[in-house]
Protein backbone atom coordinates (compact mmCIF):
# COMPACT_ATOMS: atom_id res chain seq x y z
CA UNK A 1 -40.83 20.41 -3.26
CA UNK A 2 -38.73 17.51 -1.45
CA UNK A 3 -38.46 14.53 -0.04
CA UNK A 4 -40.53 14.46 3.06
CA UNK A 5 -38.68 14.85 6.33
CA UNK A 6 -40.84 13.44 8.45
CA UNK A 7 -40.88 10.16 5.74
CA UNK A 8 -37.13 10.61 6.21
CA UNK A 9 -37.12 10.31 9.99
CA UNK A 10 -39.05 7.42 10.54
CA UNK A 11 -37.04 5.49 7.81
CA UNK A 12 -35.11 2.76 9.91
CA UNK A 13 -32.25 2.55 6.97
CA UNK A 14 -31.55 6.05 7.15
CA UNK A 15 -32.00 6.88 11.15
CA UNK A 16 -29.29 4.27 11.25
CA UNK A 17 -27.01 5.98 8.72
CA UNK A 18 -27.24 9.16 10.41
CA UNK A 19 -26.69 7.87 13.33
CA UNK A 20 -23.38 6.22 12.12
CA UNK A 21 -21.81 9.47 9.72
CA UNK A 22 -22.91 12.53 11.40
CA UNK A 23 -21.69 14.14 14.19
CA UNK A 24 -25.11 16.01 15.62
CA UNK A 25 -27.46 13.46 14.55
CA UNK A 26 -30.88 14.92 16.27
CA UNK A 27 -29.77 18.39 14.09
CA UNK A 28 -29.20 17.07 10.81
CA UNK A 29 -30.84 18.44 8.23
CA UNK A 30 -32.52 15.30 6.05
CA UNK A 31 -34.66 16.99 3.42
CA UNK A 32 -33.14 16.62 -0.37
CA UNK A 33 -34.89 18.88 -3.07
CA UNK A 34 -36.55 17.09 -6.14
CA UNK A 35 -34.58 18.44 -8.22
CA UNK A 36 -31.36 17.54 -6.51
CA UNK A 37 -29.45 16.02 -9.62
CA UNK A 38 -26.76 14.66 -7.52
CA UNK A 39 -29.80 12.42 -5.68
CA UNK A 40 -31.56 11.46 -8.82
CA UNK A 41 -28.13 10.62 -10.58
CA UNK A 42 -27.72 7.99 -7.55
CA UNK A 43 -31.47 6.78 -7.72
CA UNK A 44 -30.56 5.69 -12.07
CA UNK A 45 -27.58 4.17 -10.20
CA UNK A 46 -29.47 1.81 -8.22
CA UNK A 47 -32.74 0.94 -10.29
CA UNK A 48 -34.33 3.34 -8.02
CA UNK A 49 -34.01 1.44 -4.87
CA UNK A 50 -34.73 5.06 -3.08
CA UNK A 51 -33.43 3.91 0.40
CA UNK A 52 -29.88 2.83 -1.24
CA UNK A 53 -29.76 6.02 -3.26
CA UNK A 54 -30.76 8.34 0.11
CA UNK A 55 -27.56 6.34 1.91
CA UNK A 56 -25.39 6.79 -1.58
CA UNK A 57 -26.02 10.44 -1.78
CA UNK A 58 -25.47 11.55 2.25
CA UNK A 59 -22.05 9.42 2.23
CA UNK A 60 -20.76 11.00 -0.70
CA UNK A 61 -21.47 14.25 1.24
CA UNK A 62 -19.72 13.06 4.42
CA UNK A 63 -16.57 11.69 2.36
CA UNK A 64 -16.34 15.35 0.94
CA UNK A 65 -16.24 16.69 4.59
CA UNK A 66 -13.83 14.13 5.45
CA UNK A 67 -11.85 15.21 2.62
CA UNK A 68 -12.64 19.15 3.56
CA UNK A 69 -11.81 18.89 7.08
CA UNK A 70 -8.40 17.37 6.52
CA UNK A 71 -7.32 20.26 4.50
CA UNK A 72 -8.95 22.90 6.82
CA UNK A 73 -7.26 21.33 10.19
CA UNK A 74 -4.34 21.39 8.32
CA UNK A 75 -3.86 25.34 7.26
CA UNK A 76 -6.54 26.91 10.40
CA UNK A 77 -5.90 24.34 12.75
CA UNK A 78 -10.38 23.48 12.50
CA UNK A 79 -13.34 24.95 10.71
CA UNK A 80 -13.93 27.22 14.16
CA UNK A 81 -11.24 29.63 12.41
CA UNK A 82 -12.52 29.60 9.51
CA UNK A 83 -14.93 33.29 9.38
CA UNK A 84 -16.23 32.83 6.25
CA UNK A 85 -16.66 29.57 3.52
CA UNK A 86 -18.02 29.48 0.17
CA UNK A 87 -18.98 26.68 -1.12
CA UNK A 88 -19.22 27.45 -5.30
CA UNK A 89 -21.28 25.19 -7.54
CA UNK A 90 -22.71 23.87 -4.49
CA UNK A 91 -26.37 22.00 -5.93
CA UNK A 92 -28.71 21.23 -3.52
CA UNK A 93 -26.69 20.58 -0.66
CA UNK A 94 -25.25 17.56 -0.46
CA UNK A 95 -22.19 18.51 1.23
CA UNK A 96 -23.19 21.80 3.28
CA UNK A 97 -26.04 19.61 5.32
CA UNK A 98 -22.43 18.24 6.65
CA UNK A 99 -20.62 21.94 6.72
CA UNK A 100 -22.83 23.22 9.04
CA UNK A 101 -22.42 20.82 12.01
CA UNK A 102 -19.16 22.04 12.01
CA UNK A 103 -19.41 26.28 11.31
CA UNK A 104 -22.36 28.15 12.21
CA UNK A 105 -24.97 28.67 8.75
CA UNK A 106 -24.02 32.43 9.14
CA UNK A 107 -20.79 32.18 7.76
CA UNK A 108 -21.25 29.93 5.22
CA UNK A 109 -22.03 30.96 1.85
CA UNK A 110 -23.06 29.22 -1.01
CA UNK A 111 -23.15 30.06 -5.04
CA UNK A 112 -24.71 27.93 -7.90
CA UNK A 113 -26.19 28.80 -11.36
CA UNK A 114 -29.86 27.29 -10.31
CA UNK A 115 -31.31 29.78 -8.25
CA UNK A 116 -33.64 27.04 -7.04
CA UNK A 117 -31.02 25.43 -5.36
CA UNK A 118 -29.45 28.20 -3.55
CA UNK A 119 -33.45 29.40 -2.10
CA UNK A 120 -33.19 25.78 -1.17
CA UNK A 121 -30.28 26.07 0.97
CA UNK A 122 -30.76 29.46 2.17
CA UNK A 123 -34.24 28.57 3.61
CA UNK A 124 -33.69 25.06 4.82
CA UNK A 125 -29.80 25.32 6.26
CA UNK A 126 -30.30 29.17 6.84
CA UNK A 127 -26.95 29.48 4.98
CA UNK A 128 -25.97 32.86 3.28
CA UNK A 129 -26.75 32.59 -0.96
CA UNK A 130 -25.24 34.26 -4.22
CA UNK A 131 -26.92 32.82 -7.67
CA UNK A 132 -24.13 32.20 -9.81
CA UNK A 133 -24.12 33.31 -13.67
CA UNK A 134 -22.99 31.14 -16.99
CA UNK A 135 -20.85 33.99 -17.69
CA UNK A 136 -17.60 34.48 -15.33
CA UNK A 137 -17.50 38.11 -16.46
CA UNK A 138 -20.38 38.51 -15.04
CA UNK A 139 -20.02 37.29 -11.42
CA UNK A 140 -19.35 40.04 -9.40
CA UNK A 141 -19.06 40.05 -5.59
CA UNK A 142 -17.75 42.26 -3.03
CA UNK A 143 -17.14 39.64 -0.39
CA UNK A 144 -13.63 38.03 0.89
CA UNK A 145 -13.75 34.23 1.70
CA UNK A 146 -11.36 32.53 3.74
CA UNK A 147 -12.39 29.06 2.46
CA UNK A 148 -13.06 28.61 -1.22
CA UNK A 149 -14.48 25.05 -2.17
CA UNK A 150 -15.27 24.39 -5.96
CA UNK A 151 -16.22 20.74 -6.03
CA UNK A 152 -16.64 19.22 -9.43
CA UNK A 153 -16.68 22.27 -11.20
CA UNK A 154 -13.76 22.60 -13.25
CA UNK A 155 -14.05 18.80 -14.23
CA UNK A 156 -17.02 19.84 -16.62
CA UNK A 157 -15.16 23.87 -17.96
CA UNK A 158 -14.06 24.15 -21.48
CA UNK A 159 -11.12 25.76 -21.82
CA UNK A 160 -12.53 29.45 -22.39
CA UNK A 161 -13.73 29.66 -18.97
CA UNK A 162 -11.72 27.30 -17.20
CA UNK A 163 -8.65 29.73 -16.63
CA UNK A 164 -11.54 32.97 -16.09
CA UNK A 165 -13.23 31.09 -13.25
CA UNK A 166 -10.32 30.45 -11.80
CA UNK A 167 -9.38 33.92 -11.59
CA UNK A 168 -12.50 35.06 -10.44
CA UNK A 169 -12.51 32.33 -6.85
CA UNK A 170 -8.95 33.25 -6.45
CA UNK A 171 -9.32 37.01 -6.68
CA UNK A 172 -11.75 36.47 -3.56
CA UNK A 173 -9.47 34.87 -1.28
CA UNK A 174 -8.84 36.74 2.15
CA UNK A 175 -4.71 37.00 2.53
CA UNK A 176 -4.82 34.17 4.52
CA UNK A 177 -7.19 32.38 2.53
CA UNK A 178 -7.25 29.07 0.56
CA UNK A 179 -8.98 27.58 -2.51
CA UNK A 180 -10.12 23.85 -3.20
CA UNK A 181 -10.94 22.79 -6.61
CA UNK A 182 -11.64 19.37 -8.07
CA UNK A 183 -10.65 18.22 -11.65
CA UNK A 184 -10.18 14.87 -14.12
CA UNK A 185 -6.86 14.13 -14.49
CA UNK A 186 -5.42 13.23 -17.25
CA UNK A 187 -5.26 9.74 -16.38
CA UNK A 188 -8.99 9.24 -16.09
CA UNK A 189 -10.03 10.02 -19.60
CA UNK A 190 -11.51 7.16 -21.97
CA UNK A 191 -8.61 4.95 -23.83
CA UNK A 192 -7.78 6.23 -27.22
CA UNK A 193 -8.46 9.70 -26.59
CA UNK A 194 -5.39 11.75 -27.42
CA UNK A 195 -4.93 14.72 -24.81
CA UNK A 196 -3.83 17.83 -27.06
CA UNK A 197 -0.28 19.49 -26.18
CA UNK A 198 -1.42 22.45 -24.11
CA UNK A 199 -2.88 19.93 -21.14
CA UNK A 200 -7.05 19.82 -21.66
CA UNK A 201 -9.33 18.16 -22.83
CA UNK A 202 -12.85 18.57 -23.43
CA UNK A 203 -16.03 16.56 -24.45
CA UNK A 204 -19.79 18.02 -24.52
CA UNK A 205 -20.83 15.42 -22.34
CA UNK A 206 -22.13 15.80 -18.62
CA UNK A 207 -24.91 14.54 -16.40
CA UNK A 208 -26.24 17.51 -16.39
CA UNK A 209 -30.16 17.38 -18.31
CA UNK A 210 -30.41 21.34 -18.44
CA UNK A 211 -26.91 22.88 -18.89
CA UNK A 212 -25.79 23.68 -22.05
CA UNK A 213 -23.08 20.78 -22.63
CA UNK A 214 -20.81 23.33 -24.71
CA UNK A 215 -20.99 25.55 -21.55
CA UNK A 216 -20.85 21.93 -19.42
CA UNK A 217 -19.53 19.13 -20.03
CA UNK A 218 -16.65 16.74 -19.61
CA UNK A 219 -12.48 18.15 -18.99
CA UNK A 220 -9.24 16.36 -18.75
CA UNK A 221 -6.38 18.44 -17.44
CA UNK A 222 -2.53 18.04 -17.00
CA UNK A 223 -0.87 18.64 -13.44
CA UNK A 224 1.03 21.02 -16.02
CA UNK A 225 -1.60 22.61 -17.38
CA UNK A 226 -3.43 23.31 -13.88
CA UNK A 227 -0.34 24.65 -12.11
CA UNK A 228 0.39 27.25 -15.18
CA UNK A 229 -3.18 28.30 -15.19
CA UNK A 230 -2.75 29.18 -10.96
CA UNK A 231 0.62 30.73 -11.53
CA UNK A 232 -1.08 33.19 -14.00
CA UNK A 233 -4.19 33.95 -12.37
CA UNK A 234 -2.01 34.58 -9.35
CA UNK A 235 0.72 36.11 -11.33
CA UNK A 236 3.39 33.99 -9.36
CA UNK A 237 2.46 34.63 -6.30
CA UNK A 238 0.41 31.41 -4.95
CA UNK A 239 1.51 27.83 -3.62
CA UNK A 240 -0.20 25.34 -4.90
CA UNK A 241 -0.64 21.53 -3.92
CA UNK A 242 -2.47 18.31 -5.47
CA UNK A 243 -3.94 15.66 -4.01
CA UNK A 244 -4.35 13.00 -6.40
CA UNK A 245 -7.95 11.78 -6.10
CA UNK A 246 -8.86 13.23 -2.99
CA UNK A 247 -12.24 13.62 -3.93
CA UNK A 248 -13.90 10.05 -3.31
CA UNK A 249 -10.81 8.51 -4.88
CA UNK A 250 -11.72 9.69 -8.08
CA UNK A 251 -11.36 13.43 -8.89
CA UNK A 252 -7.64 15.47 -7.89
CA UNK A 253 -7.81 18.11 -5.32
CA UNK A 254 -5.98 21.16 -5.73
CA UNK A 255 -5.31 23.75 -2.97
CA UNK A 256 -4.02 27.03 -3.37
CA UNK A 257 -3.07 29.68 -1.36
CA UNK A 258 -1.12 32.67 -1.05
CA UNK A 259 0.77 32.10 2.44
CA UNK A 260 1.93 29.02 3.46
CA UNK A 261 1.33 29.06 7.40
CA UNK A 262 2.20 25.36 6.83
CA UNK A 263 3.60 23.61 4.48
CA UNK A 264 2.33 20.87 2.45
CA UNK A 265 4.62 18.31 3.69
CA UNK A 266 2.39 18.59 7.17
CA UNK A 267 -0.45 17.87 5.19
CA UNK A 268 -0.96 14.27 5.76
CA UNK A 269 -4.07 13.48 3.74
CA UNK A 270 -5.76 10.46 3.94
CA UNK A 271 -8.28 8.73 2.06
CA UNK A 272 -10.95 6.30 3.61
CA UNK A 273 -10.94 2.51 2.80
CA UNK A 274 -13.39 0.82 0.34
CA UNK A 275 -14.97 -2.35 0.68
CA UNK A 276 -17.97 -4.25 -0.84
CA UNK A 277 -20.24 -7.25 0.09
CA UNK A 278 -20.06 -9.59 -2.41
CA UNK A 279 -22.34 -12.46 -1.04
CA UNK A 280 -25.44 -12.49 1.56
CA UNK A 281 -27.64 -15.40 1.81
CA UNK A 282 -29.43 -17.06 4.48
CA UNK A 283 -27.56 -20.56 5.52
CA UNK A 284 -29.81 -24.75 6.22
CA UNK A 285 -29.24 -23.85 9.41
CA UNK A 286 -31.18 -19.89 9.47
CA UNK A 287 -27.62 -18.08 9.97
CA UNK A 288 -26.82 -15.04 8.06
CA UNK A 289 -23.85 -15.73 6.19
CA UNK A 290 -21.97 -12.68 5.08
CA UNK A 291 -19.08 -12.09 2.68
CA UNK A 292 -17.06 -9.39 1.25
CA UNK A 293 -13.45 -7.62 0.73
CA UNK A 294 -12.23 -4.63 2.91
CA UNK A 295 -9.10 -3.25 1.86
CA UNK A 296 -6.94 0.49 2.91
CA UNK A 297 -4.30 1.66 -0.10
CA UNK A 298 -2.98 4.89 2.19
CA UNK A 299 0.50 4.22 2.96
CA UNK A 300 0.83 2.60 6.24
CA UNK A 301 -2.59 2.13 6.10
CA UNK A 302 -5.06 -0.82 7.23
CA UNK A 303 -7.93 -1.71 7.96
CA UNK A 304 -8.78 -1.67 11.84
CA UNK A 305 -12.00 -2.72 12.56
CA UNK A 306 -14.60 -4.03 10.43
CA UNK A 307 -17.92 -4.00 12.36
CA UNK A 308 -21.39 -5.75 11.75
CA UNK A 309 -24.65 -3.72 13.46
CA UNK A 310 -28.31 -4.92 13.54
CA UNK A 311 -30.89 -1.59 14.05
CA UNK A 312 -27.44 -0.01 15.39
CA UNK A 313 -26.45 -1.96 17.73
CA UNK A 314 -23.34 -4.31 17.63
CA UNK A 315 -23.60 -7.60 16.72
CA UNK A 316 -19.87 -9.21 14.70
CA UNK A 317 -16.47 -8.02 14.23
CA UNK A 318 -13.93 -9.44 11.83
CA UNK A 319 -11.28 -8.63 9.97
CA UNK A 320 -9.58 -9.48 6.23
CA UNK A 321 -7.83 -12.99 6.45
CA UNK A 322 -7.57 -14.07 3.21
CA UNK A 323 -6.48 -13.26 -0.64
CA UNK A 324 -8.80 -11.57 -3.17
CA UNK A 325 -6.45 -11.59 -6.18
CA UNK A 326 -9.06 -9.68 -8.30
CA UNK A 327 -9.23 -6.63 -5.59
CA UNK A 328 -4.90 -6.02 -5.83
CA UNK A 329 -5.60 -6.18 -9.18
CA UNK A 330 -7.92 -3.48 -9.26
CA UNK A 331 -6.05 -1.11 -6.88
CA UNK A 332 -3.00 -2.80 -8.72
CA UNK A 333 -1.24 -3.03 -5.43
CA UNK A 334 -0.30 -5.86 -3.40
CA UNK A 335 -1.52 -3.82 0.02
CA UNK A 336 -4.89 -4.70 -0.85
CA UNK A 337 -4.77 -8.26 -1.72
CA UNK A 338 -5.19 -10.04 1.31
CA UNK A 339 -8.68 -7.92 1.58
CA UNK A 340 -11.27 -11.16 2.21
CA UNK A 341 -13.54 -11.81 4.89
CA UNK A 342 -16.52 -13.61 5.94
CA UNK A 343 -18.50 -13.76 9.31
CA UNK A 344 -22.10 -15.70 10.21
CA UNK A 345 -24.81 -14.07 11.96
CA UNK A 346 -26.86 -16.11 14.28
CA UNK A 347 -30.40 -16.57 13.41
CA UNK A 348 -31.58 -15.50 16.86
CA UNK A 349 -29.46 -12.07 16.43
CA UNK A 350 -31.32 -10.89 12.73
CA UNK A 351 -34.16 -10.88 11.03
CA UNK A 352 -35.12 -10.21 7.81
CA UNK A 353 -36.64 -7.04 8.42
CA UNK A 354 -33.48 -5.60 10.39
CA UNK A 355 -31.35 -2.85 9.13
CA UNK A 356 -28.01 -4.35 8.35
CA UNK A 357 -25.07 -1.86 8.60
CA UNK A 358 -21.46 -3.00 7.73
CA UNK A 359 -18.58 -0.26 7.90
CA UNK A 360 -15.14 -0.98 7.92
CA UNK A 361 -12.69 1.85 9.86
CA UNK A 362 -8.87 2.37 9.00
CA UNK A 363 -6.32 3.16 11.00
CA UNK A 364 -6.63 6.69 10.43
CA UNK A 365 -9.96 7.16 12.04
CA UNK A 366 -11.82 7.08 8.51
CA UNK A 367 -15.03 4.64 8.23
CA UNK A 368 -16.65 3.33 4.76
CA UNK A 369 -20.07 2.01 5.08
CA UNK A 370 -20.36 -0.95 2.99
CA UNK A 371 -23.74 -1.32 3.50
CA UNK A 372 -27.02 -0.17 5.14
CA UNK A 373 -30.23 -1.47 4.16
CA UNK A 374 -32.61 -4.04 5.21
CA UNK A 375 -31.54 -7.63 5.53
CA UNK A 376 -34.28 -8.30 2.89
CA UNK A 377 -32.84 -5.53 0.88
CA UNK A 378 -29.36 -6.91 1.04
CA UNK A 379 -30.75 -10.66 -0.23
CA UNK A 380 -32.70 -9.16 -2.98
CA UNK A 381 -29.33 -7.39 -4.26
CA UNK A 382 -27.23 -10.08 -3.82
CA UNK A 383 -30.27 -13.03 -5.29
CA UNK A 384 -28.16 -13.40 -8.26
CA UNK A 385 -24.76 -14.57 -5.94
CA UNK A 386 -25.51 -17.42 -4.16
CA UNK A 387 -23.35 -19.57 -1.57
CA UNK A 388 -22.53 -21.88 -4.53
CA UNK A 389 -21.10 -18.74 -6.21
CA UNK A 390 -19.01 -17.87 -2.73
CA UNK A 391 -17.80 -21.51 -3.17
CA UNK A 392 -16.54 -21.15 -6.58
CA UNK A 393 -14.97 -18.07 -5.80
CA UNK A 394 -12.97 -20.08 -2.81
CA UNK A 395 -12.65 -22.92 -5.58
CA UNK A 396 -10.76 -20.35 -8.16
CA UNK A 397 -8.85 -18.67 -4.92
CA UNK A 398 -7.89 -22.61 -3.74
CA UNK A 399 -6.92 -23.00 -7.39
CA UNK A 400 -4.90 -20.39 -7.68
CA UNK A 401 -3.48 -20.28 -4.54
CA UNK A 402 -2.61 -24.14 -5.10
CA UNK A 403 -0.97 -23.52 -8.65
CA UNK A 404 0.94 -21.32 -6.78
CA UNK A 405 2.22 -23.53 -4.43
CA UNK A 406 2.74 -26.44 -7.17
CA UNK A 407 5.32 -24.09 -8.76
CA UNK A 408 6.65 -23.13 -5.22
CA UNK A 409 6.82 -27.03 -5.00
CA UNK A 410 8.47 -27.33 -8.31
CA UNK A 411 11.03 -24.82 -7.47
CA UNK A 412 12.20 -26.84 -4.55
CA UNK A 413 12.50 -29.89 -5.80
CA UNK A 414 14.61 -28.42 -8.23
CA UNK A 415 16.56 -26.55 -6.15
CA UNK A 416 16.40 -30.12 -3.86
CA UNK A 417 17.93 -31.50 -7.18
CA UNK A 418 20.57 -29.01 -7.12
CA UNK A 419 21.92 -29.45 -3.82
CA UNK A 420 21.68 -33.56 -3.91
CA UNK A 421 24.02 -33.00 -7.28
CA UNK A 422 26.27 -30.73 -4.95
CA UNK A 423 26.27 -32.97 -2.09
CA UNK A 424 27.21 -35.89 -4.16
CA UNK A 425 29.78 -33.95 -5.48
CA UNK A 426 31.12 -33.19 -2.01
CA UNK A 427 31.26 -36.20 -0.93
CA UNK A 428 33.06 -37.83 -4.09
CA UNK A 429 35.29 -34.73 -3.58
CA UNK A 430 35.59 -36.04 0.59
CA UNK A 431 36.03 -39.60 -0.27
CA UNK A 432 38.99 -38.39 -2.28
CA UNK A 433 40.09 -36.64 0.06
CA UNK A 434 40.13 -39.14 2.47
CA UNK A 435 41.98 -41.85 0.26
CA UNK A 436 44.49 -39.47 -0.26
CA UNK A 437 44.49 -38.80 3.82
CA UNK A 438 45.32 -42.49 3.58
CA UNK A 439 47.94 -42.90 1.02
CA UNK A 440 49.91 -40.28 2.78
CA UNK A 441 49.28 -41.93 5.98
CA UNK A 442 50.44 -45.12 4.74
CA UNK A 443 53.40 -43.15 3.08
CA UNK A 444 54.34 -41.59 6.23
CA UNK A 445 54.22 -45.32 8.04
CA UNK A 446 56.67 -46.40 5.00
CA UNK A 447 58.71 -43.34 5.60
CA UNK A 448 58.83 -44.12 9.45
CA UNK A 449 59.70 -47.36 8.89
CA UNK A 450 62.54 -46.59 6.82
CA UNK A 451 63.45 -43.80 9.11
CA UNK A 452 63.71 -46.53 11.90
CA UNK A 453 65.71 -48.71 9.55
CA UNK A 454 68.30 -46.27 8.35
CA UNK A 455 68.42 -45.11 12.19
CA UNK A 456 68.99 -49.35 12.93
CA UNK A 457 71.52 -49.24 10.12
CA UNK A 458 72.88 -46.30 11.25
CA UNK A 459 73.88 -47.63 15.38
CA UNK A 460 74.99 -50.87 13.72
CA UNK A 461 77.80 -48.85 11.68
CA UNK A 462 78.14 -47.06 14.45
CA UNK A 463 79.31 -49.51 16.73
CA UNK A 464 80.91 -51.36 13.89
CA UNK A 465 83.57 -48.24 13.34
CA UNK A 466 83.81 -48.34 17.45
CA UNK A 467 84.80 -52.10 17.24
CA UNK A 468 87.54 -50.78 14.25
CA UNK A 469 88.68 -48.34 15.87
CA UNK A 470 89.49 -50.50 19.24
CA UNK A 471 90.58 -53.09 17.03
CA UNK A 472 93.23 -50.39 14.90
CA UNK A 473 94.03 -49.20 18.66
CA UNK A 474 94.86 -53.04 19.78
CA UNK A 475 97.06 -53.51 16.35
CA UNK A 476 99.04 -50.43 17.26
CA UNK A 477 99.55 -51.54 20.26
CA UNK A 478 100.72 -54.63 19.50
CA UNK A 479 103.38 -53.08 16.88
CA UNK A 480 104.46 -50.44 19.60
CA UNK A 481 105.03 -53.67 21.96
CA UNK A 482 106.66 -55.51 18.74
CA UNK A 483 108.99 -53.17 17.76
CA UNK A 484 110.21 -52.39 21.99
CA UNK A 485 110.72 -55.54 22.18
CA UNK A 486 114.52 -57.44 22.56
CA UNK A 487 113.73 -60.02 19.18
CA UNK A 488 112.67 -56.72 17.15
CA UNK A 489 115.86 -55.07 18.02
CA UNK A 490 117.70 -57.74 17.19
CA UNK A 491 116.14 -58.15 14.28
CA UNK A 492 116.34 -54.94 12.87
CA UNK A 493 120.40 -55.00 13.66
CA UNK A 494 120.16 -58.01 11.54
CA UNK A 495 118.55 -56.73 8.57
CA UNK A 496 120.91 -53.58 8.98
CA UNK A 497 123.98 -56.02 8.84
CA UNK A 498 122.69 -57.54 5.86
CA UNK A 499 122.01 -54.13 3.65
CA UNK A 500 125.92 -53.44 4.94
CA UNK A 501 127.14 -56.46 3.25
CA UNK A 502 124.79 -56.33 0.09
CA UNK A 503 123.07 -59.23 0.70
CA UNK A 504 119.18 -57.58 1.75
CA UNK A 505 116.23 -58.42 -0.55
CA UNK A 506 113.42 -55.83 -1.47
């Protein structure tokens, strides 16, 4: 029994989904089983709203491939090398609807423990099947794969056949051959639960409703732990690399493989942007009004396009303009906070009967659908959030963004503070400066003053010791003439006479 493909193809919500995410839409194969765990884990999810629940389940299977395909380009350069793939605890088929548009069925193989689920397959995808067994010993198979995918598996091993399944998918590896394998990391397990010292963890817990939970049920590993457990199984001889969550950004990827035709550093793995809409409501005026957060976390990622389509065809683009505080929070990195946007769909362009797609692409090729349901569908999620709640969101994001720039304010006035304090200071220090640029200016005035004075002083002494000097010259001149003179001559003869006789004075 499934779900009925021709109720499938004539369901607007989901023609417009496959039309979006797959890459042969007229070939792809719709039909889930009713017993497809994976689909009726997504219907609890959404109070079984089926058509939210049919888009839920398909895009986790396209995310996989997008995670698949990266790793396959990567070591065979595209799934058309790739002879043979075996997709291990596969279910009902989520993912290999979206392995074989890119291999032919034929050399794809896939292996659970319900044998239900791999007639399934085999008969509707024409795929190749092997029923797994509970006991690893007991899982024998002749055949080489060049591809190995164990999705989700190992996140739900104990510890006693963690390390003996491993051995088994590496031990059928072609030389050339890799191995993908999902698992819980450490990090992911509940708060308060101690992680014992050899790197695993395990709780009989799964949503699983007919496995044995002993045999399946909830594991934690170390990066340790892991790598040890592939270095044994391969007794030294593989590489192996980890992707943390590479598996919808929840579960690590690990791939092994025994030659490294490239290594891991060319392996630039992406992972696709999230987004959500928080708020759809129609407006007074009949406009859709539409809003949400977009945001990409890969490094030197962003989002590029964020796209709005009415029964698939193209109606709005916008992009993330403003903060969301509470979504950098939750990826705890500041790439993702300014992650906000809002757009308004005329009323002549939708009705409430239209299918309503939203996707947002990054700039790595990778698209998220936020949505795709009915407009009606959309309201009736959203009836609780109403444009008074978008308000109050702004109002707390105005808030914020306004305490923020009150301490901003704060911050320069004190630093304005600062620098009037400095200025004064400088200019006290100036005005000092500049009576002291006086004083010595005045000083130097006194000084040339003086200077002129002694200099004054100086040419009147001068010309006084010239007028001495003539004057001495004149008085020796006159005694020269004096003493040539007759009356001198007599006069000294006189005096001469006089000492003779005794009779001169002192």
């Amino acid at each position: 029994m499934s779900e009925s493909n021709l109720n499938l193809v004539n369901n607007p919500v989901i023609k417009a989904f496959i039309r979006e995410q797959t890459k042969f839409p007229e070939d792809f194969k719709l039909n889930i089983c009713e017993d497809d765990e994976m689909y009726l884990f997504a219907l609890s999810n959404v109070k079984d709203d089926r058509d939210r629940a049919l888009v839920r389940y398909y895009a986790i299977g396209r995310r996989i491939l997008d995670t698949v395909k990266q790793v396959v380009d990567w070591h065979f350069g595209g799934f058309e090398n790739v002879q043979s793939f075996l997709d291990f605890a596969c279910g009902y088929g989520r993912f290999t609807r979206f392995l074989i548009q890119e291999m032919p069925p034929e050399r794809i193989w896939v292996s659970d423990i319900y044998a239900n689920a791999v007639k399934f397959q085999t008969e509707y995808f024409g795929v190749n099947g092997i029923v797994s067994t509970g006991k690893p010993e007991n899982y024998l198979i002749d055949q080489k794969f060049d591809c190995i995918l164990a999705n989700s598996f190992f996140s739900h091993m104990p510890e006693r056949t963690f390390t003996n399944w491993l051995q088994n998918l590496y031990d059928l590896l072609t030389p050339n051959g890799i191995l993908m394998f999902s698992v819980h990391d450490e990090c992911l397990r509940a708060v308060g639960a101690e992680m014992p010292d050899r790197g695993i963890l395990f709780s009989p817990m799964s949503e699983s409703h007919s496995l044995d939970k002993e045999e399946y049920g909830t594991t934690y590993v170390t990066e340790k732990f892991v790598r040890e457990v592939v270095d044994r199984v391969s007794a030294g001889k593989a590489f192996i690399h980890r992707i943390e969550k590479g598996i919808c950004r929840f579960q690590d990827l690990y791939v092994v493989t025994n030659e490294l035709v490239r290594d891991f550093s060319e392996l630039k793995f992406n992972h696709h942007p999230e987004g959500y809409i928080d708020v759809a409501a129609f407006t007074n005026k009949e406009n859709l009004y539409l809003e949400g957060w977009a945001a990409d976390v890969n490094v030197g990622g962003k989002i590029e396009d964020l796209q709005v389509l009415v029964n698939g065809e193209f109606v709005q683009r916008c992009e993330p303009f403003y903060d969301r505080p509470d979504v950098g929070g939750h990826f705890e990195t500041d790439v993702a906070l300014q992650s906000g946007w809002n757009c308004y769909l005329p009323k002549n362009t939708v009705a409430a009967q239209d299918v309503l797609t939203v996707k947002a692409i990054n700039n790595y090729g990778l698209t998220w659908i936020l949505e795709t349901c009915t407009v009606q569908s959309l309201l009736s999620q959203r009836k609780s959030r109403s444009l008074l709640g978008s308000s109050q969101l702004k109002l707390q994001l105005l808030e914020s963004q306004l305490a923020a720039a009150k301490i901003e304010w704060e911050q320069s006035q004190s630093k304005l503070m600062i620098t009037e304090t400095q200025l004064e200071i400088s200019h006290t220090k100036l005005q000092e400066a500049q009576n002291q640029l006086v004083s010595v200016h005045s000083q130097l005035e006194q000084s040339q003053s003086q200077l002129v004075s002694v200099k004054m002083q100086l040419e009147k002494t001068r010309n006084q010791s010239i007028n001495v000097k003539q004057e001495l010259e004149r008085s020796q001149n006159r005694v020269v003439a004096m003493e040539s003179s007759k009356f001198w001559k007599l006069r000294s003869s006189w005096f001469q006479i006089r000492r003779l006789l005794g009779l001169a004075g002192e």
